[in-house]
N, C-alpha and C. Protein backbone atom coordinates (compact mmCIF):
# COMPACT_ATOMS: atom_id res chain seq x y z
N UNK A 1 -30.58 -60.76 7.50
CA UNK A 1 -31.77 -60.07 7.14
C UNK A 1 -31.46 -58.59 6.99
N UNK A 2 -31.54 -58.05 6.00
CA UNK A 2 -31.60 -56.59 5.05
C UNK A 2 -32.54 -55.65 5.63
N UNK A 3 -32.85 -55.25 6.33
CA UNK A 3 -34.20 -54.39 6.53
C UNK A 3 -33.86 -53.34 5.02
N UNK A 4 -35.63 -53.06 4.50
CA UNK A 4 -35.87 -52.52 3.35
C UNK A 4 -35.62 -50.98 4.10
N UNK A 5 -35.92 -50.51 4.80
CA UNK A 5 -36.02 -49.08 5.48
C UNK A 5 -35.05 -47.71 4.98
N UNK A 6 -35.11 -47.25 3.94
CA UNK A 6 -34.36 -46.29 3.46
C UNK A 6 -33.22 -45.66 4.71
N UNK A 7 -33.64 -45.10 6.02
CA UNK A 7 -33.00 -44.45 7.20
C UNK A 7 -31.73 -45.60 7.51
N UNK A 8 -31.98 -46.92 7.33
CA UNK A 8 -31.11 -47.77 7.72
C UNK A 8 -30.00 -48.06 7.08
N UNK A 9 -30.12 -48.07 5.44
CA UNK A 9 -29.49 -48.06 4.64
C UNK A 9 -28.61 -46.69 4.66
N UNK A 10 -28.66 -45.11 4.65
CA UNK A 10 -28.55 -44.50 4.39
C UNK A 10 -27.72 -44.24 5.57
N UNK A 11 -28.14 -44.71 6.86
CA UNK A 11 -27.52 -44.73 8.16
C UNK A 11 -26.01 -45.20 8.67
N UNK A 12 -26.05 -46.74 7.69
CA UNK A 12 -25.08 -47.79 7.75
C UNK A 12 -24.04 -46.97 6.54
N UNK A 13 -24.82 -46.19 5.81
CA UNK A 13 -23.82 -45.73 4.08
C UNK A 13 -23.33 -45.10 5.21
N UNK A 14 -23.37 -43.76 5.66
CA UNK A 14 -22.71 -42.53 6.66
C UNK A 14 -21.84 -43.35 7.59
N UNK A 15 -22.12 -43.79 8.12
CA UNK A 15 -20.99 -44.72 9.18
C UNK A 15 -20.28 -45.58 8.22
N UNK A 16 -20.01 -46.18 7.23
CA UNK A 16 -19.38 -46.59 6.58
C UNK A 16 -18.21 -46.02 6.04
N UNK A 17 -18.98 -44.51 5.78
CA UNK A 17 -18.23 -43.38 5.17
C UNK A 17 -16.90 -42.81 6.17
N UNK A 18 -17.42 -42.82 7.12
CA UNK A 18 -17.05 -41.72 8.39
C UNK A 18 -15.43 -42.67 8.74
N UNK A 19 -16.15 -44.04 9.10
CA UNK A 19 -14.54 -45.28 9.29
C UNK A 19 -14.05 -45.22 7.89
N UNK A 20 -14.51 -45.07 6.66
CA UNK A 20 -13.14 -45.26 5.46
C UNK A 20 -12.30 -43.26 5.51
N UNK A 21 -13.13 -42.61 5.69
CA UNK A 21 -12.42 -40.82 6.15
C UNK A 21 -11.39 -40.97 7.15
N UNK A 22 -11.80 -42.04 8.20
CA UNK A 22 -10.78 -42.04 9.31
C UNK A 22 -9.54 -42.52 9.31
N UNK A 23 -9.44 -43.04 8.22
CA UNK A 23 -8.23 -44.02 7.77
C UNK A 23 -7.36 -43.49 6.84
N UNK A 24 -6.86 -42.40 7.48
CA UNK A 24 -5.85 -41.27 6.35
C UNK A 24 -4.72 -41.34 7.05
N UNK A 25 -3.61 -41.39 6.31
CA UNK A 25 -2.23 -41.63 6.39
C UNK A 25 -1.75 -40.97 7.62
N UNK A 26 -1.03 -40.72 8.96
CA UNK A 26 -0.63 -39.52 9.68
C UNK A 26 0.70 -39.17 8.84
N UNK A 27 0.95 -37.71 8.85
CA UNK A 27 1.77 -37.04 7.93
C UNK A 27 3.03 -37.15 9.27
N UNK A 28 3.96 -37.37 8.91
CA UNK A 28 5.64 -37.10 9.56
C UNK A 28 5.86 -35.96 9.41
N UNK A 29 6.36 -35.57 10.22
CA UNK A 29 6.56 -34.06 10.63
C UNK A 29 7.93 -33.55 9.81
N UNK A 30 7.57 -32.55 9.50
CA UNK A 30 8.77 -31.89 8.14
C UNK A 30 10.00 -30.99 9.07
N UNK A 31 11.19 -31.43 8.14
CA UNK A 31 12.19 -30.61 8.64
C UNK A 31 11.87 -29.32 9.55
N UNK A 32 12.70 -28.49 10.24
CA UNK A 32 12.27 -26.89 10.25
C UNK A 32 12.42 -26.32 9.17
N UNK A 33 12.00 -25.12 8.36
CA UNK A 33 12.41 -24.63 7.33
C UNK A 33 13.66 -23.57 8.07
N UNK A 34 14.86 -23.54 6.84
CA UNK A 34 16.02 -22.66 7.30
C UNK A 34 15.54 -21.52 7.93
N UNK A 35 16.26 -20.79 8.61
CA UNK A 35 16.01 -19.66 9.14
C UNK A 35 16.38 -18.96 7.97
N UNK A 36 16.04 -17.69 7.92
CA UNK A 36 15.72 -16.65 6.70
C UNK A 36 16.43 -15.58 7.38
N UNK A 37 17.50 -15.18 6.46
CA UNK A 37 18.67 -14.03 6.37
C UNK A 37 17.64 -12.78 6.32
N UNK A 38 18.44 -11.67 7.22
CA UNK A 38 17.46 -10.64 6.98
C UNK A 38 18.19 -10.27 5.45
N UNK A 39 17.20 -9.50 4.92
CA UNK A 39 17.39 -8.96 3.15
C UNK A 39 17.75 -7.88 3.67
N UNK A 40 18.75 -7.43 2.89
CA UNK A 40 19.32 -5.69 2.65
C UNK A 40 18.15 -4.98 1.99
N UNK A 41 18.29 -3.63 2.77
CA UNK A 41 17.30 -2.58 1.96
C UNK A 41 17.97 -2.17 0.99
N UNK A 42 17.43 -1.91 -0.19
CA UNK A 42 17.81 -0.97 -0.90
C UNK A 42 17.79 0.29 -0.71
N UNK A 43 18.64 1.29 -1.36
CA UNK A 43 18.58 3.01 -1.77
C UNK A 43 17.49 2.83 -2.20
N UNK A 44 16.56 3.93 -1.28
CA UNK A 44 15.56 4.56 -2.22
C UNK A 44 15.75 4.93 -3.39
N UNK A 45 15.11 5.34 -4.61
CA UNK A 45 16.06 5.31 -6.15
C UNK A 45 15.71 7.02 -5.97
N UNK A 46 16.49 7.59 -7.15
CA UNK A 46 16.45 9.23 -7.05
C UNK A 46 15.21 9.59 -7.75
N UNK A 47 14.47 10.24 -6.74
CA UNK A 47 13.25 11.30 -7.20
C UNK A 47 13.16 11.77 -8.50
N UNK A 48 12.41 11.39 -9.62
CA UNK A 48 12.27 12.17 -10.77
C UNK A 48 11.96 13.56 -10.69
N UNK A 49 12.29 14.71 -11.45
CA UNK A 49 11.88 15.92 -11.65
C UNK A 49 10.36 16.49 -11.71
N UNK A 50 10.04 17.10 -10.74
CA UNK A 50 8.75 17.92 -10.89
C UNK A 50 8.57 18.52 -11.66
N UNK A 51 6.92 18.84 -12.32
CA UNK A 51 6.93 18.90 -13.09
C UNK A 51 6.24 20.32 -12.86
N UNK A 52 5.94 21.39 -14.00
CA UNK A 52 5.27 22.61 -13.58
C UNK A 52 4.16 22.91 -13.85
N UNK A 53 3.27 23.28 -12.26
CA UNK A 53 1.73 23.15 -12.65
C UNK A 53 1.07 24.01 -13.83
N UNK A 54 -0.03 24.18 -14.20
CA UNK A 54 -0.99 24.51 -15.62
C UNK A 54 -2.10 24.55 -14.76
N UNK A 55 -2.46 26.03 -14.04
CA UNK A 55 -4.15 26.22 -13.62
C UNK A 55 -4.32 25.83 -12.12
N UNK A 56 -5.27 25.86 -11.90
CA UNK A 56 -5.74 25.09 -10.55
C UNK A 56 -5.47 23.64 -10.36
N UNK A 57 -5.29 23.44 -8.89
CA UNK A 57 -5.05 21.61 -8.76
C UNK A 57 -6.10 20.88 -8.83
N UNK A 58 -7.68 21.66 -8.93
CA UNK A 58 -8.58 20.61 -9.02
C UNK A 58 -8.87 20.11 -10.53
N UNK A 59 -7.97 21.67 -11.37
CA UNK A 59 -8.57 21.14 -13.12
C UNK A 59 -7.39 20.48 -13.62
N UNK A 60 -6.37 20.73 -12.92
CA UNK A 60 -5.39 19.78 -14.01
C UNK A 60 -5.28 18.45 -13.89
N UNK A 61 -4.87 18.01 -15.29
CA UNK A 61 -4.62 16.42 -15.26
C UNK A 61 -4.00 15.78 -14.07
N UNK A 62 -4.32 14.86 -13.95
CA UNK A 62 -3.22 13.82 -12.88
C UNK A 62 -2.03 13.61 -13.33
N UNK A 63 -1.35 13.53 -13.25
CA UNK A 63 0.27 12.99 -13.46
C UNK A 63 0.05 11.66 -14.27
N UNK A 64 0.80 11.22 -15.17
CA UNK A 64 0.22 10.08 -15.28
C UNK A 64 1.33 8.61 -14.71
N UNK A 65 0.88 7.95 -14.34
CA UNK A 65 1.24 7.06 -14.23
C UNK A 65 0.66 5.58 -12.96
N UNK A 66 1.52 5.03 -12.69
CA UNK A 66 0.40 4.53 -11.49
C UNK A 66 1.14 4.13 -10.06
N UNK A 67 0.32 4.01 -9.30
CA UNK A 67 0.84 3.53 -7.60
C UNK A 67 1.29 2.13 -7.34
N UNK A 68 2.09 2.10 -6.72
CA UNK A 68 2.52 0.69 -6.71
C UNK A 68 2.88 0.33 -5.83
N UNK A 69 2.78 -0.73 -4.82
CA UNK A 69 2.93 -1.13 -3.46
C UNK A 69 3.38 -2.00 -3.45
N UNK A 70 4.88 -2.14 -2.03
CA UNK A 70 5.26 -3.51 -1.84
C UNK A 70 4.99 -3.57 -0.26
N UNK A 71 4.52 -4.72 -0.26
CA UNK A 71 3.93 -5.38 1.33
C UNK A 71 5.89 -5.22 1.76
N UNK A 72 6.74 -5.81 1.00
CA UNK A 72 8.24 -5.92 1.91
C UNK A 72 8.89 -4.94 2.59
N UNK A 73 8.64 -4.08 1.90
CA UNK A 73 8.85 -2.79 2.37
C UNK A 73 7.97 -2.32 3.07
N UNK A 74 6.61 -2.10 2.83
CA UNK A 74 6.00 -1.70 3.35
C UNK A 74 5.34 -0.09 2.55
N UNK A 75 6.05 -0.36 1.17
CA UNK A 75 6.02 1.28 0.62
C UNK A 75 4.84 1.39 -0.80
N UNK A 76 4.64 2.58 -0.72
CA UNK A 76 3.63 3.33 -1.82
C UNK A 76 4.45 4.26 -2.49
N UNK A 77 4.33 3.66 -3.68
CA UNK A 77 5.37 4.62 -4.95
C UNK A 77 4.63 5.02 -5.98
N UNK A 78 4.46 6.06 -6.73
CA UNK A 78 3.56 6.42 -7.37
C UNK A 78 4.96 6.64 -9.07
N UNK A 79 5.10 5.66 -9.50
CA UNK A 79 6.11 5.98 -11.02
C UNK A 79 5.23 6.37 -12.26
N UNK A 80 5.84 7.25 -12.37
CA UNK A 80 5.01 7.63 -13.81
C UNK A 80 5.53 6.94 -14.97
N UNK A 81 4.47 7.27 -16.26
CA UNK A 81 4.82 6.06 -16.94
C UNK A 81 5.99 6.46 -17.60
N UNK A 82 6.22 5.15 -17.83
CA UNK A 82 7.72 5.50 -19.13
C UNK A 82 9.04 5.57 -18.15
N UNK A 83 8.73 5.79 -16.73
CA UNK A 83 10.54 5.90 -15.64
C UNK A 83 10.12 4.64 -14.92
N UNK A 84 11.14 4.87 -14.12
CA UNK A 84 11.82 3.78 -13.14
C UNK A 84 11.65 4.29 -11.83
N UNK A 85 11.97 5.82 -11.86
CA UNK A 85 12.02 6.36 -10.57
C UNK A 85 10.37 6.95 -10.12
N UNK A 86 10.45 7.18 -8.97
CA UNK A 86 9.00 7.33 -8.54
C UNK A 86 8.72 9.20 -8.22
N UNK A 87 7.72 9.39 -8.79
CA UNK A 87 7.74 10.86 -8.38
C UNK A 87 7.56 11.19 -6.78
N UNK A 88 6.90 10.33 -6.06
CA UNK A 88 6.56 10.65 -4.55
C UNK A 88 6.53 8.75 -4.04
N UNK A 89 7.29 8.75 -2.81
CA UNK A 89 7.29 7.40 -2.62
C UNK A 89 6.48 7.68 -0.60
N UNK A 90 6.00 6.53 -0.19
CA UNK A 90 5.35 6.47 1.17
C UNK A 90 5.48 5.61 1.79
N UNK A 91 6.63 5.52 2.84
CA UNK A 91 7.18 4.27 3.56
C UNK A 91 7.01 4.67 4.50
N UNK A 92 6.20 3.19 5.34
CA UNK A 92 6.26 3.35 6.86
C UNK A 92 7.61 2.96 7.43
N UNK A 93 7.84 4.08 8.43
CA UNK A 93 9.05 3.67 9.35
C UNK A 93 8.88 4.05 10.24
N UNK A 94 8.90 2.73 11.22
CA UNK A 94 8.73 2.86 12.71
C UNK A 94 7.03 3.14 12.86
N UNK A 95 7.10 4.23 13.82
CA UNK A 95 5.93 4.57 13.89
C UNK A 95 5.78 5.92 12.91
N UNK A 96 5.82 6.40 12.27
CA UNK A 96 5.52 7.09 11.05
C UNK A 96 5.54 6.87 9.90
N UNK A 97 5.27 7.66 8.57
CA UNK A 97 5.22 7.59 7.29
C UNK A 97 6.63 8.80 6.52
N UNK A 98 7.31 8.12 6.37
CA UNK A 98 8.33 8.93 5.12
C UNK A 98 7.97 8.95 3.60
N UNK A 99 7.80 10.39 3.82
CA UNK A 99 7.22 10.90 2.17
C UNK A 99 8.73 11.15 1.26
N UNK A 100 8.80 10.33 0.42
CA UNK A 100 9.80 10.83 -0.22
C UNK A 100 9.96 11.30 -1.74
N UNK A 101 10.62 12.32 -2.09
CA UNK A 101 10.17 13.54 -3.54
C UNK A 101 11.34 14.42 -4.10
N UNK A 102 11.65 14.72 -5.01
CA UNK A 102 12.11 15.96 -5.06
C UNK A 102 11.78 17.63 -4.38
N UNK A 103 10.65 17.01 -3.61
CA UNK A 103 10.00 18.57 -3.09
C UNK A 103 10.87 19.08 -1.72
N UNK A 104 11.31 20.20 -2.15
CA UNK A 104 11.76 20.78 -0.36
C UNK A 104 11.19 21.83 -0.40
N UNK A 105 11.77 22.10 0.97
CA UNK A 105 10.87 23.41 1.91
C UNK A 105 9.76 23.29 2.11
N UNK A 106 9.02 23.84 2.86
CA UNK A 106 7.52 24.26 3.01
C UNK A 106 6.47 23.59 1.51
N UNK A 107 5.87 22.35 1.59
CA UNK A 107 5.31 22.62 0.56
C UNK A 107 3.53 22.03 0.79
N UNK A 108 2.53 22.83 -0.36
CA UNK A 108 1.61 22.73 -0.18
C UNK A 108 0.38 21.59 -0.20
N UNK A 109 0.32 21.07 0.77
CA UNK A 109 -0.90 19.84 0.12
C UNK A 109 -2.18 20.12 0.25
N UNK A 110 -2.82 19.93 -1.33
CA UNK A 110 -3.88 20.50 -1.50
C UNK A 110 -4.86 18.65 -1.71
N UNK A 111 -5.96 19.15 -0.74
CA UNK A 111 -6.82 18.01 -0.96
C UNK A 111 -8.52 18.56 -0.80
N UNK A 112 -9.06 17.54 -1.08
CA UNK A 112 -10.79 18.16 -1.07
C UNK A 112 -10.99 18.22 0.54
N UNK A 113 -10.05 18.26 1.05
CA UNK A 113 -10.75 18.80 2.64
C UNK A 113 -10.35 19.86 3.15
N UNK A 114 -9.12 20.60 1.97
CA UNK A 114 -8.34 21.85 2.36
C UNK A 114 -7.10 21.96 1.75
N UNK A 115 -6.37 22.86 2.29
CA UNK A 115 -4.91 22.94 1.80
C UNK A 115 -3.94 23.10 3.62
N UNK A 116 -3.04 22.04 3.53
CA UNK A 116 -2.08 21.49 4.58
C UNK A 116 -0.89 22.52 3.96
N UNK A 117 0.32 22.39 5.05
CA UNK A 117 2.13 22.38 4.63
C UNK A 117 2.69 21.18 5.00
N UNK A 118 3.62 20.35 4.74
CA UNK A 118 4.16 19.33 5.06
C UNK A 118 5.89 20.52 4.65
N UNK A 119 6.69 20.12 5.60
CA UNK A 119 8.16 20.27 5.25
C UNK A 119 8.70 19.25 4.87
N UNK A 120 9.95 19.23 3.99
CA UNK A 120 10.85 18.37 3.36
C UNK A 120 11.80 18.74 3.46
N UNK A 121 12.44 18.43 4.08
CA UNK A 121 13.86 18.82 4.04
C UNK A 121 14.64 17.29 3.32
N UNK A 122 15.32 17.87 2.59
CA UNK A 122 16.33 17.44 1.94
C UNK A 122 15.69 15.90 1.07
N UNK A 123 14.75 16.30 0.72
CA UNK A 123 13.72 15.11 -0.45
C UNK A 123 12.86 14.55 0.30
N UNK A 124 13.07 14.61 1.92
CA UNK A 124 11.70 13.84 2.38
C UNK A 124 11.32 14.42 3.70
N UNK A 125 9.61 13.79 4.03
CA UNK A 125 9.19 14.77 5.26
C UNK A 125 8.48 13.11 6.12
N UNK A 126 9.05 13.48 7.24
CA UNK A 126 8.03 12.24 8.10
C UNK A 126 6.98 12.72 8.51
N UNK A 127 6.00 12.06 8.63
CA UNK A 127 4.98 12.45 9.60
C UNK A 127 4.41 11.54 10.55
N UNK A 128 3.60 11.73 11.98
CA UNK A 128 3.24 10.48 12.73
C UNK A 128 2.51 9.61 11.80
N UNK A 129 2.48 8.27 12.31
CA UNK A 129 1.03 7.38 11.54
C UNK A 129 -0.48 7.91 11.69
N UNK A 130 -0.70 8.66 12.51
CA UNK A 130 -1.73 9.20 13.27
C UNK A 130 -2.19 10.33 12.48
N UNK A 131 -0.79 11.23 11.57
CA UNK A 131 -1.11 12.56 11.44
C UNK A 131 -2.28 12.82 10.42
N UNK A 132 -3.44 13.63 10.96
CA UNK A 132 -4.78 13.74 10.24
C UNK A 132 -4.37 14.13 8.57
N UNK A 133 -3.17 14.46 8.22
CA UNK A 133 -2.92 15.02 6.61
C UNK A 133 -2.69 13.78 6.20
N UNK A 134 -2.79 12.60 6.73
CA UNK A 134 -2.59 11.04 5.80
C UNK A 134 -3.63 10.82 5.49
N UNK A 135 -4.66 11.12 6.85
CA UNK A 135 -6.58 10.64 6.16
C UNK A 135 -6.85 11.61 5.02
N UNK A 136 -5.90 12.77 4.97
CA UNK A 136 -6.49 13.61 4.30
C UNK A 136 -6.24 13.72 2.62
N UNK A 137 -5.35 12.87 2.86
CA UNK A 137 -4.46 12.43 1.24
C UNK A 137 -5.33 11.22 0.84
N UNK A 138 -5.33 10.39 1.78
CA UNK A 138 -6.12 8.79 1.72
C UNK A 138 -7.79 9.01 0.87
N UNK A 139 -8.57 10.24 1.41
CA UNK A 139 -9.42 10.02 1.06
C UNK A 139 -9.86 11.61 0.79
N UNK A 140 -8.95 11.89 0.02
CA UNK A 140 -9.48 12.95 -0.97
C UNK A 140 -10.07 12.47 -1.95
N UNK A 141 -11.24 13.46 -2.48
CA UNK A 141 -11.30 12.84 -3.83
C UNK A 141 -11.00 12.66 -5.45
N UNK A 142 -10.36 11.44 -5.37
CA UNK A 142 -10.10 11.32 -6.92
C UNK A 142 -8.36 11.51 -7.22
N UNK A 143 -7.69 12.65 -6.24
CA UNK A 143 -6.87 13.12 -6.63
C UNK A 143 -5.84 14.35 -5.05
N UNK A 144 -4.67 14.25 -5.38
CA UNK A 144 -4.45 15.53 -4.46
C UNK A 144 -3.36 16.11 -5.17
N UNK A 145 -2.70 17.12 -4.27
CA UNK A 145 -1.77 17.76 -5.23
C UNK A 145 -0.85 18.67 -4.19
N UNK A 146 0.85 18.18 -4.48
CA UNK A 146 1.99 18.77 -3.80
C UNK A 146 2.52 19.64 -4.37
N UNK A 147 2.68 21.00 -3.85
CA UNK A 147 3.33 22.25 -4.54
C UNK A 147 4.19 22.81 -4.09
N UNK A 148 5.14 23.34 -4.38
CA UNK A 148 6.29 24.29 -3.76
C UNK A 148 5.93 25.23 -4.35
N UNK A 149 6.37 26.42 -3.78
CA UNK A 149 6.77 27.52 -3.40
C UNK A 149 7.76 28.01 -5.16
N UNK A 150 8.32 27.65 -5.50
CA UNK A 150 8.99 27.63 -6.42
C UNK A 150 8.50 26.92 -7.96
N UNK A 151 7.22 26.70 -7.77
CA UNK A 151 6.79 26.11 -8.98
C UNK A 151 6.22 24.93 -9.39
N UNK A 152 7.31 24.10 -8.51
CA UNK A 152 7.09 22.47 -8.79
C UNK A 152 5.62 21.73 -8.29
N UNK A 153 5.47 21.14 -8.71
CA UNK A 153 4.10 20.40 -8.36
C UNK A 153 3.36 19.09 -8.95
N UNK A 154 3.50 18.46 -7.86
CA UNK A 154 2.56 16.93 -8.31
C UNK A 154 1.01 17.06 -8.09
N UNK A 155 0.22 16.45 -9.12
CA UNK A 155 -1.06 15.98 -9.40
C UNK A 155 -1.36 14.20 -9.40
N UNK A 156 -1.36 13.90 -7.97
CA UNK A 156 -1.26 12.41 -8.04
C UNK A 156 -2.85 11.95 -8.14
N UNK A 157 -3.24 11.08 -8.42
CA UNK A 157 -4.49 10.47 -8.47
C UNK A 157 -4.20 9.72 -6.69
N UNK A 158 -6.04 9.46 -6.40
CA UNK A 158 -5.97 8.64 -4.90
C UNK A 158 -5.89 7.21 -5.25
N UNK A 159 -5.32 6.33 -4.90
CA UNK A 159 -5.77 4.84 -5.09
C UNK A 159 -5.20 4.27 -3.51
N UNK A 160 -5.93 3.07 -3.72
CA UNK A 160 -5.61 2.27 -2.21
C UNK A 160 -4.28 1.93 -1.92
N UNK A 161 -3.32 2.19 -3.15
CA UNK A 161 -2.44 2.10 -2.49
C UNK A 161 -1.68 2.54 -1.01
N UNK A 162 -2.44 4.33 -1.33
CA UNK A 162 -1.75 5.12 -0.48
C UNK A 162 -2.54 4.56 0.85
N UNK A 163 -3.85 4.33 1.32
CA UNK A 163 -4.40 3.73 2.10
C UNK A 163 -3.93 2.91 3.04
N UNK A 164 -3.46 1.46 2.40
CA UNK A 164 -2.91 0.55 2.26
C UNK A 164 -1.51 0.70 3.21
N UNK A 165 -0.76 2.10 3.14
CA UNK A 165 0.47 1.86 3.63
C UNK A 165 0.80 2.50 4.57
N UNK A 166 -0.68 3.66 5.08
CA UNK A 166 -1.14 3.78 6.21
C UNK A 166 -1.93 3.41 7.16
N UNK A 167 -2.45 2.25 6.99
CA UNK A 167 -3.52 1.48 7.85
C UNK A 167 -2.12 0.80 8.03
N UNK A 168 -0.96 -0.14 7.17
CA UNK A 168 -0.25 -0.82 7.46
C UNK A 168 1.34 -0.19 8.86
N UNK A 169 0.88 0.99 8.75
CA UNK A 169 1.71 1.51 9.92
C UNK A 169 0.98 1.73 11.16
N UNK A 170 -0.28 1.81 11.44
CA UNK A 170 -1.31 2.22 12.30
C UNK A 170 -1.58 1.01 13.16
């Protein structure tokens, strides 16, 4: 005897369902995967040439080209178009950030919250993960801008890259 009762039918479908779901193959457990060689770093590649500013850093163009991030490294490279090499690169190491550039000595970072010095000695400057001139690059707006003393000067645009590779050291 069938009872007509929609709840019964619909009751017996779900439990029907539930024992044919339960009846899935158990999977055998897979090899280990090989252990994984650490990878060699590469040379950072050589700093392209700065270029010479035209006016104030808030009116001139951006540099052109774009930011580019690798999770493996851990780095923010900003290549302009048409090279290979990066005008300003941003790798976390350790507990800090290595800025790396053609810029030395004393040079100026100008952002919408002020104007900083960062030193470089010999193409690059570390700073802590912590240090307030990373929020201050991170979330300038639109744009910031590195100057020496001697002329040279980048006009980088902001993108998440640079963000990105300081939250990832923090």
């Amino acid at each position: 005897m069938i009872s007509k009762q929609p709840g019964f039918r619909y009751g017996t479908l779900g439990a029907l369902m539930l024992v044919v779901a339960g009846c899935t193959a158990i999977p055998k457990p897979e090899a280990p995967p090989p252990s994984q060689q650490p990878q060699p770093v590469a040379p950072a590649p050589t700093p392209a040439p700065l270029p010479t500013p035209a006016g104030s850093w808030e009116d001139r163009a951006v540099d052109r080209g774009a930011w580019r991030y690798d999770a493996g490294s851990r780095t923010a490279a900003f290549v302009p178009t048409g090279s290979g090499n990066p005008l300003l690169s941003m790798t976390c190491s350790g507990s800090g950030i290595r800025m790396t550039s053609a810029l030395s000595g004393n040079v100026s970072l100008r952002t919408s919250a002020g104007t900083d010095q960062i030193r470089f000695d010999g193409g690059s400057a570390s700073l802590p993960n912590r240090d307030p001139r990373l929020d201050r690059i991170a979330f300038s707006r639109g744009r910031f801008a590195l100057e020496t003393s001697g002329g040279g000067a980048l006009t980088l645009p902001v993108q998440s890259e640079i963000g990105r590779v300081i939250e990832d050291c923090r």
